[in-house]
C-alpha atoms as a PDB file:
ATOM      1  CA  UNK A   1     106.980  88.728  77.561  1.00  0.00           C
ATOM      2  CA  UNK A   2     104.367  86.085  77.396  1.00  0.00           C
ATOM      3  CA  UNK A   3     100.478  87.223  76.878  1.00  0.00           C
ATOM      4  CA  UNK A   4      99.506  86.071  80.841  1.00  0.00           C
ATOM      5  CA  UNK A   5     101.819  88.064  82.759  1.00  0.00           C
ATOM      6  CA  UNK A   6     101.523  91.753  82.976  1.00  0.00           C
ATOM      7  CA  UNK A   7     103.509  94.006  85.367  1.00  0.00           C
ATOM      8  CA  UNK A   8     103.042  97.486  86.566  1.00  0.00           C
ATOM      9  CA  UNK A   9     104.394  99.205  89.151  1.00  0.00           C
ATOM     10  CA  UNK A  10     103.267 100.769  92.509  1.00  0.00           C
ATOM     11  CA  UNK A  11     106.034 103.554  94.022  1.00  0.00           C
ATOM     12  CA  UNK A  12     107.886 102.483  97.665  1.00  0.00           C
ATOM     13  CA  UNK A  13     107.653 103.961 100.750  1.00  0.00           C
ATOM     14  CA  UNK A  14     111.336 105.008 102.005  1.00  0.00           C
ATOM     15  CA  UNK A  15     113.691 103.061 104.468  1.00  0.00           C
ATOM     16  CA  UNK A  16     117.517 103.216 105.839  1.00  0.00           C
ATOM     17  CA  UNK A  17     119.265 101.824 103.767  1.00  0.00           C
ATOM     18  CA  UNK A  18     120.645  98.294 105.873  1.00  0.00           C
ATOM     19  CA  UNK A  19     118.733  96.192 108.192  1.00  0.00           C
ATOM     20  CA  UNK A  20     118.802  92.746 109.098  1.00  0.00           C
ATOM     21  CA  UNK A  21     116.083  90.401 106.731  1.00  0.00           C
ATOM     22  CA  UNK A  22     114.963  90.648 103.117  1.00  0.00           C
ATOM     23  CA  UNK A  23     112.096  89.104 101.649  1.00  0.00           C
ATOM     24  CA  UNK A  24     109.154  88.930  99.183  1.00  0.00           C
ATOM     25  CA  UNK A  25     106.067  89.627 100.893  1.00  0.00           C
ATOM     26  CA  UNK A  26     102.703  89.237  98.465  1.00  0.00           C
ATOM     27  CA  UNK A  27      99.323  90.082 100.046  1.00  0.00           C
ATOM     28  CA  UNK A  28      98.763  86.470  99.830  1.00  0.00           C
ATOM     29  CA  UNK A  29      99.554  83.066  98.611  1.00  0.00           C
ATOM     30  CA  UNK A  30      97.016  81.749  96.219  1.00  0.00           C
ATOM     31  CA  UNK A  31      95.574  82.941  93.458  1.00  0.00           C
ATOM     32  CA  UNK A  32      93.112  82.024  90.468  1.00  0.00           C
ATOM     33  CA  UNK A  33      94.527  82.175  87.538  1.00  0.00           C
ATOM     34  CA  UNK A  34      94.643  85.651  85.896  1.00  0.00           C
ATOM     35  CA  UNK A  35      94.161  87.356  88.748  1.00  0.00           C
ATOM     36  CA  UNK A  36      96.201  90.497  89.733  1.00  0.00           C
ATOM     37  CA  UNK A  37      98.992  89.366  92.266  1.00  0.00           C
ATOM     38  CA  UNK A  38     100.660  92.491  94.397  1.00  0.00           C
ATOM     39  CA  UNK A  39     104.130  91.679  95.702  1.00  0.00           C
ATOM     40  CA  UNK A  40     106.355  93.991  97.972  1.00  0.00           C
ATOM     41  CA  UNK A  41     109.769  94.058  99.045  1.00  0.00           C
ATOM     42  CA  UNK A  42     110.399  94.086 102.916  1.00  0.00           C
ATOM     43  CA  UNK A  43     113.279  94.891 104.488  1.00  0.00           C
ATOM     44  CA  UNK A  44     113.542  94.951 108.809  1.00  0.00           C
ATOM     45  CA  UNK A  45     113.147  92.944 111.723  1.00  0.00           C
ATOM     46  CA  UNK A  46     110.788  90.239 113.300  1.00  0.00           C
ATOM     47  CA  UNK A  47     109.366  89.617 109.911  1.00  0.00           C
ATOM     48  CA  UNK A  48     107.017  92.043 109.647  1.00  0.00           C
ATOM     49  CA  UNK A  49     109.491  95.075 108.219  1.00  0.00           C
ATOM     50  CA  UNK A  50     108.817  97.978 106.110  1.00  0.00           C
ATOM     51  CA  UNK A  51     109.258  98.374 102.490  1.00  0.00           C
ATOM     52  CA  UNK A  52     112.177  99.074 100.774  1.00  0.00           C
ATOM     53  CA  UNK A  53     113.880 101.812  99.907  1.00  0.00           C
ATOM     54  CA  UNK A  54     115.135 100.927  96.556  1.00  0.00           C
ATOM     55  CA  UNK A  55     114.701 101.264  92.317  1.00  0.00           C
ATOM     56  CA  UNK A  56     115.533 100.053  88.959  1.00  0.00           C
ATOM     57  CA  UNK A  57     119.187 100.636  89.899  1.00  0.00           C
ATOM     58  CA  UNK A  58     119.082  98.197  92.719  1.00  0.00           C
ATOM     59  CA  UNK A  59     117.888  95.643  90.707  1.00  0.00           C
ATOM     60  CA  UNK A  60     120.176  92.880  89.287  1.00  0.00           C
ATOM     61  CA  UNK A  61     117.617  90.550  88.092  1.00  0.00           C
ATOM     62  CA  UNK A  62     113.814  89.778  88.567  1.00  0.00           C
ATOM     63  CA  UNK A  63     112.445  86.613  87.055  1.00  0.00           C
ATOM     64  CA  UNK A  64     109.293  84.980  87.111  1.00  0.00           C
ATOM     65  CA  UNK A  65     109.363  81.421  87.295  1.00  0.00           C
ATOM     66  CA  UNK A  66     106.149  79.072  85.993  1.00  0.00           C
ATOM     67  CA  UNK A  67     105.674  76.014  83.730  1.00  0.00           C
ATOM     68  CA  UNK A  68     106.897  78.049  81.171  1.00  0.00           C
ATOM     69  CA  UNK A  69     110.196  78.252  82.055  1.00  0.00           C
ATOM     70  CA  UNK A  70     110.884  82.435  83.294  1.00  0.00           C
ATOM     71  CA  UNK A  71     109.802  85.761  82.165  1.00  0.00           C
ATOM     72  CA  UNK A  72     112.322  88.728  82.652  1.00  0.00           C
ATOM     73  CA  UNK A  73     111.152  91.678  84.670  1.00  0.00           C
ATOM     74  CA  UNK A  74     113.571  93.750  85.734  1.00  0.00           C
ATOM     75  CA  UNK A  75     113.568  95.911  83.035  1.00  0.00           C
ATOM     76  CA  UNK A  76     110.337  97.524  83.464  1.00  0.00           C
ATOM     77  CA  UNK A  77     110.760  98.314  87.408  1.00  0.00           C
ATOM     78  CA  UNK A  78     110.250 101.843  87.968  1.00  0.00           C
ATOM     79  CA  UNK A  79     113.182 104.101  88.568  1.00  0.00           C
ATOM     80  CA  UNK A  80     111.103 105.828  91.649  1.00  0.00           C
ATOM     81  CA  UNK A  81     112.400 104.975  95.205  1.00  0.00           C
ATOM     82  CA  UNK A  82     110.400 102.388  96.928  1.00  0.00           C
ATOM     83  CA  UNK A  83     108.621  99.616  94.404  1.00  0.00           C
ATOM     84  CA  UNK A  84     106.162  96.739  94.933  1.00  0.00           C
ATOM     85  CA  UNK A  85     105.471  94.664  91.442  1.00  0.00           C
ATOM     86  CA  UNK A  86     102.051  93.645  90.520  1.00  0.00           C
ATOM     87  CA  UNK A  87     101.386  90.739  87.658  1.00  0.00           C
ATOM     88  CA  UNK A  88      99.058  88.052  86.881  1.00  0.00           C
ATOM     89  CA  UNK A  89      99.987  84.220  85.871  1.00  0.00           C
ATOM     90  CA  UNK A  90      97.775  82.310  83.665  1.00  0.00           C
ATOM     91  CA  UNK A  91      99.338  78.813  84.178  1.00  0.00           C
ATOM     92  CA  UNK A  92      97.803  76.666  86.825  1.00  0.00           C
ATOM     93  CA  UNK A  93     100.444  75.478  89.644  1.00  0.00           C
ATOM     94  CA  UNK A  94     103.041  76.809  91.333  1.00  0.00           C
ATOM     95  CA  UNK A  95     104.922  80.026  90.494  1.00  0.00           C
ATOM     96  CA  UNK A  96     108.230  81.505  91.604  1.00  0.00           C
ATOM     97  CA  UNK A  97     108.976  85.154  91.898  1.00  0.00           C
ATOM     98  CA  UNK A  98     113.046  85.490  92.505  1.00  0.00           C
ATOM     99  CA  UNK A  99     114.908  89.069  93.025  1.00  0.00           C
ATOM    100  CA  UNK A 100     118.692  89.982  93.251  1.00  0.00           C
ATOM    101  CA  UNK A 101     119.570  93.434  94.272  1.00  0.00           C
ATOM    102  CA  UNK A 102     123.042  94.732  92.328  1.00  0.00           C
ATOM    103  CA  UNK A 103     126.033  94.764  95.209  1.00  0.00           C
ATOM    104  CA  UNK A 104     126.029  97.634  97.717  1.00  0.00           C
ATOM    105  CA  UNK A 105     128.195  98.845 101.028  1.00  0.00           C
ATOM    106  CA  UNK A 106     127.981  98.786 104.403  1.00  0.00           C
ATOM    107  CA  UNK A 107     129.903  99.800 106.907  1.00  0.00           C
ATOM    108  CA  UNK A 108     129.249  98.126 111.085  1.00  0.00           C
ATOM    109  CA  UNK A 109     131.342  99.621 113.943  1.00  0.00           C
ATOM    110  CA  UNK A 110     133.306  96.761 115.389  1.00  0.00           C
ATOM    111  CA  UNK A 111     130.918  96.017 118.246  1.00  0.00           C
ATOM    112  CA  UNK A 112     127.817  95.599 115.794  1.00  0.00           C
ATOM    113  CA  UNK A 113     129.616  93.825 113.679  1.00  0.00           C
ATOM    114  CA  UNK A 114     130.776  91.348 115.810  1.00  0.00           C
ATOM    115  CA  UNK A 115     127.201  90.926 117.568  1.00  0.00           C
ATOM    116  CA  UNK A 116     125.657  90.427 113.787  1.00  0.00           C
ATOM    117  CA  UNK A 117     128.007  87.559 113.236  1.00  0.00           C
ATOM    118  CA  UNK A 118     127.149  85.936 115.886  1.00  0.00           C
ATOM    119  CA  UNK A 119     123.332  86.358 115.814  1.00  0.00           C
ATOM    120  CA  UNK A 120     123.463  84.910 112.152  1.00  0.00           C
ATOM    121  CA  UNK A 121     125.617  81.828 112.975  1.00  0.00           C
ATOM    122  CA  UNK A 122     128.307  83.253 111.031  1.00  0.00           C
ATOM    123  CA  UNK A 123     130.896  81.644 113.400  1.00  0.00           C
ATOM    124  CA  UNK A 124     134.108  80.601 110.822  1.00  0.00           C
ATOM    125  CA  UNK A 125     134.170  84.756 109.889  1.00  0.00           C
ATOM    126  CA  UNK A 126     133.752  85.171 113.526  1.00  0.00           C
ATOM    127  CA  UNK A 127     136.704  83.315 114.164  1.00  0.00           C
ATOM    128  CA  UNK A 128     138.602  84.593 111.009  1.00  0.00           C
ATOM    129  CA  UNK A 129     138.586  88.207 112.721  1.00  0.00           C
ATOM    130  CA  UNK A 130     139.533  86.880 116.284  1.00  0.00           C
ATOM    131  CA  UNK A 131     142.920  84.878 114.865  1.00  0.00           C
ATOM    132  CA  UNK A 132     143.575  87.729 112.226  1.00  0.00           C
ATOM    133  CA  UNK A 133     143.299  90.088 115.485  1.00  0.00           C
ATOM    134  CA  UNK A 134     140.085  92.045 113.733  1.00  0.00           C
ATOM    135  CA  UNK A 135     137.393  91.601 116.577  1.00  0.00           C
ATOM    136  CA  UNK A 136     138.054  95.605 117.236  1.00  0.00           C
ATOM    137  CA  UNK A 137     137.579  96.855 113.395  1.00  0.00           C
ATOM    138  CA  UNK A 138     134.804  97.816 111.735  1.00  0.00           C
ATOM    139  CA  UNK A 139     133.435  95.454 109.030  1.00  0.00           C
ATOM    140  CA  UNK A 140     132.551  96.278 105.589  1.00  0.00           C
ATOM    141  CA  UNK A 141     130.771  94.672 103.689  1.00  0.00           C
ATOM    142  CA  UNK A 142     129.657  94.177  99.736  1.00  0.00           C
ATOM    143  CA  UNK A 143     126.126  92.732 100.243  1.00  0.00           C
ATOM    144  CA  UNK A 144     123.692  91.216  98.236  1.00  0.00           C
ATOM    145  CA  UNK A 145     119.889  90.469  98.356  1.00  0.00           C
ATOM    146  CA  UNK A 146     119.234  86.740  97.072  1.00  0.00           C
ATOM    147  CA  UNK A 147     114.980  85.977  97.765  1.00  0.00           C
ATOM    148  CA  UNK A 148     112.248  84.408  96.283  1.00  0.00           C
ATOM    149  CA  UNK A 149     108.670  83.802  96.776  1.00  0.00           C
ATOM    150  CA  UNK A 150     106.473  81.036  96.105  1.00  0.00           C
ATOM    151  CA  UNK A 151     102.888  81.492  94.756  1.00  0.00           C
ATOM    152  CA  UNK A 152      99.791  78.541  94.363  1.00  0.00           C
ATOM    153  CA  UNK A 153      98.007  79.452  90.901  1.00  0.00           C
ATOM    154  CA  UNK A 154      94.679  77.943  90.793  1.00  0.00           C
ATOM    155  CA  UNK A 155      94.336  74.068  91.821  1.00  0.00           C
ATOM    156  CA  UNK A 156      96.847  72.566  89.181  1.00  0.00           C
ATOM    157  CA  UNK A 157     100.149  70.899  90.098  1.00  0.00           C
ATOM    158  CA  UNK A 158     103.468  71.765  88.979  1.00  0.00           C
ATOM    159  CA  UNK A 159     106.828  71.437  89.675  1.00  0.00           C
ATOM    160  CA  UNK A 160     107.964  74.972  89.710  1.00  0.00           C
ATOM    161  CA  UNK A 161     108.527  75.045  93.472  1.00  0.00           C
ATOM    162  CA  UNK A 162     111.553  72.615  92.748  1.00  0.00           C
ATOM    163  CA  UNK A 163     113.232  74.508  89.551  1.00  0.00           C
ATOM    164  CA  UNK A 164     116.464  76.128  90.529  1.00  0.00           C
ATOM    165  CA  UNK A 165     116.964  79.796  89.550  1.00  0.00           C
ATOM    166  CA  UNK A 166     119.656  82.005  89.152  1.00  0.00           C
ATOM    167  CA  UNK A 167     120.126  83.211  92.134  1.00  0.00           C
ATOM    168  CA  UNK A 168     123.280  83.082  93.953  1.00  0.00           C
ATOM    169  CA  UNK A 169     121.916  82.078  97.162  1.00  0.00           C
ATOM    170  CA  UNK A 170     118.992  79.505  96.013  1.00  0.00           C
ATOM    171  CA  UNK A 171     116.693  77.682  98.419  1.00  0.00           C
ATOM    172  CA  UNK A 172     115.061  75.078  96.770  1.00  0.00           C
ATOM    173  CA  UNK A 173     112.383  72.599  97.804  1.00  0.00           C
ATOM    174  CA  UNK A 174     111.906  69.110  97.627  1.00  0.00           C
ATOM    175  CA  UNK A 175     108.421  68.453  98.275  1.00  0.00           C
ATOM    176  CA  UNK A 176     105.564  71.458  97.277  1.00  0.00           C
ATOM    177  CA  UNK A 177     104.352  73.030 100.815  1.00  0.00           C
ATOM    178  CA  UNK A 178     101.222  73.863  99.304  1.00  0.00           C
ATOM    179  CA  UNK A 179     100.020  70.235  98.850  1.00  0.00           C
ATOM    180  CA  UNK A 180      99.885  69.557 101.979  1.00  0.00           C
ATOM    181  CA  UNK A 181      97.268  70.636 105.577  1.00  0.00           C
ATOM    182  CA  UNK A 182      97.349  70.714 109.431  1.00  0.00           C
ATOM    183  CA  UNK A 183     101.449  69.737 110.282  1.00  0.00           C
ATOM    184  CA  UNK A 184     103.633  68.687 107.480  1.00  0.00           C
ATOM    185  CA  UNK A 185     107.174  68.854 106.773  1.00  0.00           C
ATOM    186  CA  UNK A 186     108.799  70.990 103.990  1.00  0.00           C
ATOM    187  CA  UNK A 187     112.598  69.886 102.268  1.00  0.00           C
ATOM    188  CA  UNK A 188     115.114  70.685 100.221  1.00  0.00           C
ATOM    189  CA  UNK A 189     118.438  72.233  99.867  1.00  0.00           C
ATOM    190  CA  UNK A 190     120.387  74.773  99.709  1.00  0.00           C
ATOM    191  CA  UNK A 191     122.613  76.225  97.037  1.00  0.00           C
ATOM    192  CA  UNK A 192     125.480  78.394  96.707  1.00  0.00           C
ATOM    193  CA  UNK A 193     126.469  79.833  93.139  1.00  0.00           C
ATOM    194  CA  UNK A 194     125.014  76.616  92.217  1.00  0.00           C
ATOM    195  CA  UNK A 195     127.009  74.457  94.552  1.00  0.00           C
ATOM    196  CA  UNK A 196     125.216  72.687  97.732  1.00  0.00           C
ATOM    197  CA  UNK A 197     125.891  74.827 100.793  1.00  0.00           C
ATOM    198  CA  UNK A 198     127.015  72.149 103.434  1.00  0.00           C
ATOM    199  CA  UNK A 199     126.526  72.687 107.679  1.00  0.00           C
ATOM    200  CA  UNK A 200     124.956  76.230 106.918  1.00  0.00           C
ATOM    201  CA  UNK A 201     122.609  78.056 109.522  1.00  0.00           C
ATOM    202  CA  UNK A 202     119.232  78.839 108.361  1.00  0.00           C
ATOM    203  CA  UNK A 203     116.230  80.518 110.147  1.00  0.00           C
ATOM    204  CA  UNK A 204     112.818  79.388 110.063  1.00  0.00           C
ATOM    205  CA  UNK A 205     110.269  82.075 110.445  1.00  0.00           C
ATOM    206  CA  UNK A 206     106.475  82.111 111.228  1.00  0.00           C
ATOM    207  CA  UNK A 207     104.108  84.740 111.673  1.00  0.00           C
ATOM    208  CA  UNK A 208     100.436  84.572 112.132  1.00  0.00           C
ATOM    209  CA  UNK A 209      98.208  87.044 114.152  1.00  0.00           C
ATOM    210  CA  UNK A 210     100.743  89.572 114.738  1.00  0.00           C
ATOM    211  CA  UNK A 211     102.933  86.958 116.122  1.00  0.00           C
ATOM    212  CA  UNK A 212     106.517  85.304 114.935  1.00  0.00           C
ATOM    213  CA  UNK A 213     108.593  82.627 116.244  1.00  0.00           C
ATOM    214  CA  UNK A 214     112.155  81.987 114.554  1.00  0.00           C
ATOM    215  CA  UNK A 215     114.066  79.043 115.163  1.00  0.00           C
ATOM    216  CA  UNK A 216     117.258  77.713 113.772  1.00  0.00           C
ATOM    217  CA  UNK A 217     118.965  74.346 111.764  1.00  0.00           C
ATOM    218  CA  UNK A 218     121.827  73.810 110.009  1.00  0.00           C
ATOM    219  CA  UNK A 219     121.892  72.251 106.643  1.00  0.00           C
ATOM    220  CA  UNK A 220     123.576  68.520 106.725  1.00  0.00           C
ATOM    221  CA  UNK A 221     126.715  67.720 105.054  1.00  0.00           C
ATOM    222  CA  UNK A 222     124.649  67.693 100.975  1.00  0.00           C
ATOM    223  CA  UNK A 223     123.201  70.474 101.979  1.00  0.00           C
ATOM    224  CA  UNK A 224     119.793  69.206 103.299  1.00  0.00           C
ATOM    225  CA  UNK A 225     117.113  70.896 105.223  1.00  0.00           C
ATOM    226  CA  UNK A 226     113.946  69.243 106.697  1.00  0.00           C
ATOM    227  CA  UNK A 227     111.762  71.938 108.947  1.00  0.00           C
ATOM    228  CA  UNK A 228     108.231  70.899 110.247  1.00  0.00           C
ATOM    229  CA  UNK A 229     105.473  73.828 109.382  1.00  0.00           C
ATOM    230  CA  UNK A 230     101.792  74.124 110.061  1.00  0.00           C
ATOM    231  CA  UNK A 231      99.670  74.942 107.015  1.00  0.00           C
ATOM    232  CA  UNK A 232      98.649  78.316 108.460  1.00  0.00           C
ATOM    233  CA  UNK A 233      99.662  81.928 108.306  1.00  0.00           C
ATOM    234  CA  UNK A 234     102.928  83.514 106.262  1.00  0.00           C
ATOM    235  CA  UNK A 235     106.469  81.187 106.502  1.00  0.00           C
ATOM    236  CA  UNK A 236     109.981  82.152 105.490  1.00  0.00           C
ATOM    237  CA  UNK A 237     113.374  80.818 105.316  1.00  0.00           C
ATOM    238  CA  UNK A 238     116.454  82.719 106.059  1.00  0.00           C
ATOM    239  CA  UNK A 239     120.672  82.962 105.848  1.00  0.00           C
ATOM    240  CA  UNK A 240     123.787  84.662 105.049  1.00  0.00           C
ATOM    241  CA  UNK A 241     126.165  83.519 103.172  1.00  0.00           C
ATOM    242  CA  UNK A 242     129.519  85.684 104.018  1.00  0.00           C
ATOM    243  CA  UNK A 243     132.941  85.250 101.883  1.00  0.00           C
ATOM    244  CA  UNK A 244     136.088  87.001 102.702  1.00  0.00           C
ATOM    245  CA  UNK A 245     135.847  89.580  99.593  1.00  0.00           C
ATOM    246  CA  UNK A 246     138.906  89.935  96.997  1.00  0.00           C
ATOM    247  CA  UNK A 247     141.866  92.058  97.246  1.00  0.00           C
ATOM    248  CA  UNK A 248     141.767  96.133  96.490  1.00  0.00           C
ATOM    249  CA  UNK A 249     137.702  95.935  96.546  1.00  0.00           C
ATOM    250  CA  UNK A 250     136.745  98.343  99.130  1.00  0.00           C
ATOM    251  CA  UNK A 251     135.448  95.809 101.446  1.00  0.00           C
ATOM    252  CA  UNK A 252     136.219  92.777 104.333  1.00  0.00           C
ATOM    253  CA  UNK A 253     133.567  90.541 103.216  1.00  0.00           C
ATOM    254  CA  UNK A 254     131.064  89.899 100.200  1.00  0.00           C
ATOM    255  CA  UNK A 255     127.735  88.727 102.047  1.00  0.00           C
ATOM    256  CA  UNK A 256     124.514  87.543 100.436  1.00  0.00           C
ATOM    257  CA  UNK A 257     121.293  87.493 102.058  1.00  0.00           C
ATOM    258  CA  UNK A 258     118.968  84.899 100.873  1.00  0.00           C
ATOM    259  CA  UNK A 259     115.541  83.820 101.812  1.00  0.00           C
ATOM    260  CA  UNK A 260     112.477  82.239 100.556  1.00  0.00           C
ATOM    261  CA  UNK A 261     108.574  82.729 101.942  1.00  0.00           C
ATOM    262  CA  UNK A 262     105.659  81.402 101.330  1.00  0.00           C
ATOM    263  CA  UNK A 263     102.200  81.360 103.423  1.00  0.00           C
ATOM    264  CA  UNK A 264      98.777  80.023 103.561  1.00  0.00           C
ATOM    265  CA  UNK A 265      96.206  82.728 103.336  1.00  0.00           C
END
């Protein structure tokens, strides 16, 4: 583990288990170098949320992302319920915090299930269940938490914000939202197991004051994105990803739930 990052851990508050979005949530966005960054994981509604109710065993991988490539941290998360990370960077620019949770179950009553497709744009496995005559079944599900935060480090540039990880569901910029003040316009794309995810929904969320708006866009046929943002309060990008799931695994569908914040205070 390099010399200018250093983790500990802070202990969760408890949560049920499923709700709609995931994300990273740090206290804030920038930070001089070497200083003590706090990070939580928030699971809920409206993007504000509570934290989550998970441990070590929930965790697939958590990387660290700078100009020096990534730092594995995973294996020092505390086996306690509930867990926020704290570390510091040393490298001026951009940093990139990315989590994935290890598979888990659900299980939606027919009704909810149906309703959650179609609040989430998931039309085609909307449609799968009406011609395979499934709209009355409940669906199960094999989910997985795909996120990522980005951090500003000091006043140097870098082009971290832009370097792919290994996450299955990967949101990656074009252009470094931190560069820029007053209205601007952040791009990129958006990946799938490392292929472009074509004509996919994604959710645009902002909150500032106690207030969020969410609004929604489709990626273009390579995958594109192009939202316009105001360089104020905390920003986050959202979708699901949902695949019919294979044969004789307990569930309907393997989903992944990825998003991406960042923020300007």
């Amino acid at each position: 583990m390099k010399k200018t990052i250093l983790l500990f851990l802070i202990s969760f508050l408890l949560l049920p288990l499923f709700a709609h979005e995931f994300w990273l949530d740090p206290e804030r966005f920038y930070y001089k170098p070497g200083a003590l960054i706090t990070v939580k994981f928030k699971v809920g509604e409206d993007f504000a949320g509570e934290n989550w109710n998970g441990n070590r065993d929930r965790v697939q991988s958590l990387r660290l992302y700078n100009g020096n490539g990534y730092t594995q941290m995973d294996p020092v998360v505390s086996t306690e319920k509930g867990a926020a990370v704290q570390f510091s960077v040393g490298e001026e620019g951009t940093a990139v915090l990315a989590f994935e949770s290890t598979p888990a179950f659900i299980k939606l009553e027919a009704g909810k299930f149906n309703e959650y497709l179609k609040e989430e744009g998931l039309t085609s496995a909307l449609e799968w269940r009406r011609q395979n005559h499934q709209l009355d079944s409940p669906g199960i599900e094999h989910y997985r938490r795909s996120v990522k935060t980005l951090l500003k480090i000091g006043n140097g540039k870098s082009s971290t914000y832009s370097t792919p990880t290994s996450l299955p569901v990967d949101i990656v910029f074009h252009n470094n939202p931190f560069l820029h003040s007053g209205e601007t316009r952040v791009q990129g794309t958006v990946f799938f197991k490392g292929n472009i995810l074509a004509n996919q929904p994604l959710y645009l969320w902002h909150r500032y004051k106690n207030k969020y708006i969410r609004s929604i866009q489709y990626t273009n046929a390579k995958g594109f994105f192009n939202f316009r943002i105001k360089s104020y309060g905390k920003w986050m990008i959202s979708t699901v990803v949902m695949d019919r799931a294979l044969p004789n695994s307990g569930a309907d569908w393997d989903s992944y739930w990825g998003s991406c914040t960042w923020g300007y205070y």
